[in-house]
Protein backbone atom coordinates (compact mmCIF):
# COMPACT_ATOMS: atom_id res chain seq x y z
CA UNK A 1 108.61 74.74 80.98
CA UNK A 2 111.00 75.32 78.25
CA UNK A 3 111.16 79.07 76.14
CA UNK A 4 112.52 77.75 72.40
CA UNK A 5 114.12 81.03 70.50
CA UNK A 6 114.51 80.14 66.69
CA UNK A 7 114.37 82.44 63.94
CA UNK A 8 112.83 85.32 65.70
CA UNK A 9 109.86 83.08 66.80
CA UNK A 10 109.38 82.20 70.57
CA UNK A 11 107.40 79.66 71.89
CA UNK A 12 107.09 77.45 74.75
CA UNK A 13 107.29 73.77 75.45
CA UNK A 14 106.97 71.27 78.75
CA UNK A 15 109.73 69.26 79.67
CA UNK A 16 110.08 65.99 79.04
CA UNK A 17 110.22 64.01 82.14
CA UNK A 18 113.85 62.35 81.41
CA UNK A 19 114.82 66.27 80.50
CA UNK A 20 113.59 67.22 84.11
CA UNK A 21 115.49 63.97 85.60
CA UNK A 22 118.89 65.43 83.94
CA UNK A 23 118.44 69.15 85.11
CA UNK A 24 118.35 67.24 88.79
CA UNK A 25 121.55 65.14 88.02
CA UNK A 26 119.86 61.92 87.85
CA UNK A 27 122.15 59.71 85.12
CA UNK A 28 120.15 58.21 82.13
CA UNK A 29 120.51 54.96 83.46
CA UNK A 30 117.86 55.81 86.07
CA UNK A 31 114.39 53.99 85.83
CA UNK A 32 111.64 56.84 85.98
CA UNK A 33 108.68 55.46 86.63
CA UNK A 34 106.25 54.87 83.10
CA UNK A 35 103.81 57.81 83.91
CA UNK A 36 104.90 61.29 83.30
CA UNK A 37 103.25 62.66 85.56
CA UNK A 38 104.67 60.33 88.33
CA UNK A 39 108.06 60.75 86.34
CA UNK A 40 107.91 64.64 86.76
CA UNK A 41 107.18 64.03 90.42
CA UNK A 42 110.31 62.62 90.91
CA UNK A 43 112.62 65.04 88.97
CA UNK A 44 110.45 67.59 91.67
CA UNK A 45 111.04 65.96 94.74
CA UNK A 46 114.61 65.88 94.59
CA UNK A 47 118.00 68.08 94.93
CA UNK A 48 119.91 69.17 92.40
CA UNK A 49 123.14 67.31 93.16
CA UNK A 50 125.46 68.86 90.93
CA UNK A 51 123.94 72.55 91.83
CA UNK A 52 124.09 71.84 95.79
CA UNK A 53 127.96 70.62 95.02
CA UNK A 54 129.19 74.28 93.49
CA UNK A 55 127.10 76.45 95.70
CA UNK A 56 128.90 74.46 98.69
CA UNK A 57 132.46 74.84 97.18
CA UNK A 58 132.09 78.28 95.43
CA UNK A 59 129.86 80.11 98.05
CA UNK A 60 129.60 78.07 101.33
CA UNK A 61 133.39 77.11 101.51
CA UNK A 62 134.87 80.79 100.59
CA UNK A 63 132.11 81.96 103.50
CA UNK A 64 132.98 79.86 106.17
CA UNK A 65 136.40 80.36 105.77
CA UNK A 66 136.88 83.82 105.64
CA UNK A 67 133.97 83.80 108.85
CA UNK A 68 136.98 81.24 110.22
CA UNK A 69 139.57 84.13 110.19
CA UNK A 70 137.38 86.90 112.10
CA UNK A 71 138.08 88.11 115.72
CA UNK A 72 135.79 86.46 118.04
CA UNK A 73 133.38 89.38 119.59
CA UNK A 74 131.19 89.19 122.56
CA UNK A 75 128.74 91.75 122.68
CA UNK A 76 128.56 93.63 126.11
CA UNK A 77 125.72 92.04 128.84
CA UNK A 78 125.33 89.01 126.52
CA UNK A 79 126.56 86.48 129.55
């Protein structure tokens, strides 16, 4: 669903199923299939690509390497 601000009036709106296809990086050249419902299915079942990419390199790389660069600790009796 879709929140439209214009003029001082809100209202809301579905998305379209190609709209739902881009927010999930598919390109437009993808065949969704004719039924929207069926269409929206597939936008749901998949990952968002281009999301998964930055949260790797702007979260999940800076983590792991500054975890890289910490002492080692064993706790005591965990042998």
């Amino acid at each position: 669903m879709i929140a439209v601000v214009e003029g001082g009036q809100a209202r809301t709106r579905l998305l379209s199923p190609r709209e739902a296809a881009r927010l999930m990086g598919l390109p437009d050249s993808y065949r969704l299939p004719a039924a929207a419902t069926s269409a929206l299915h597939v936008a749901g079942d998949g990952v968002a690509v281009p999301v998964v990419r930055w949260l790797a390199q702007e979260l999940l790389a800076p983590l792991l390497d500054a975890s890289l660069s910490l002492p080692i600790r064993i706790a005591a009796g965990s042998r």
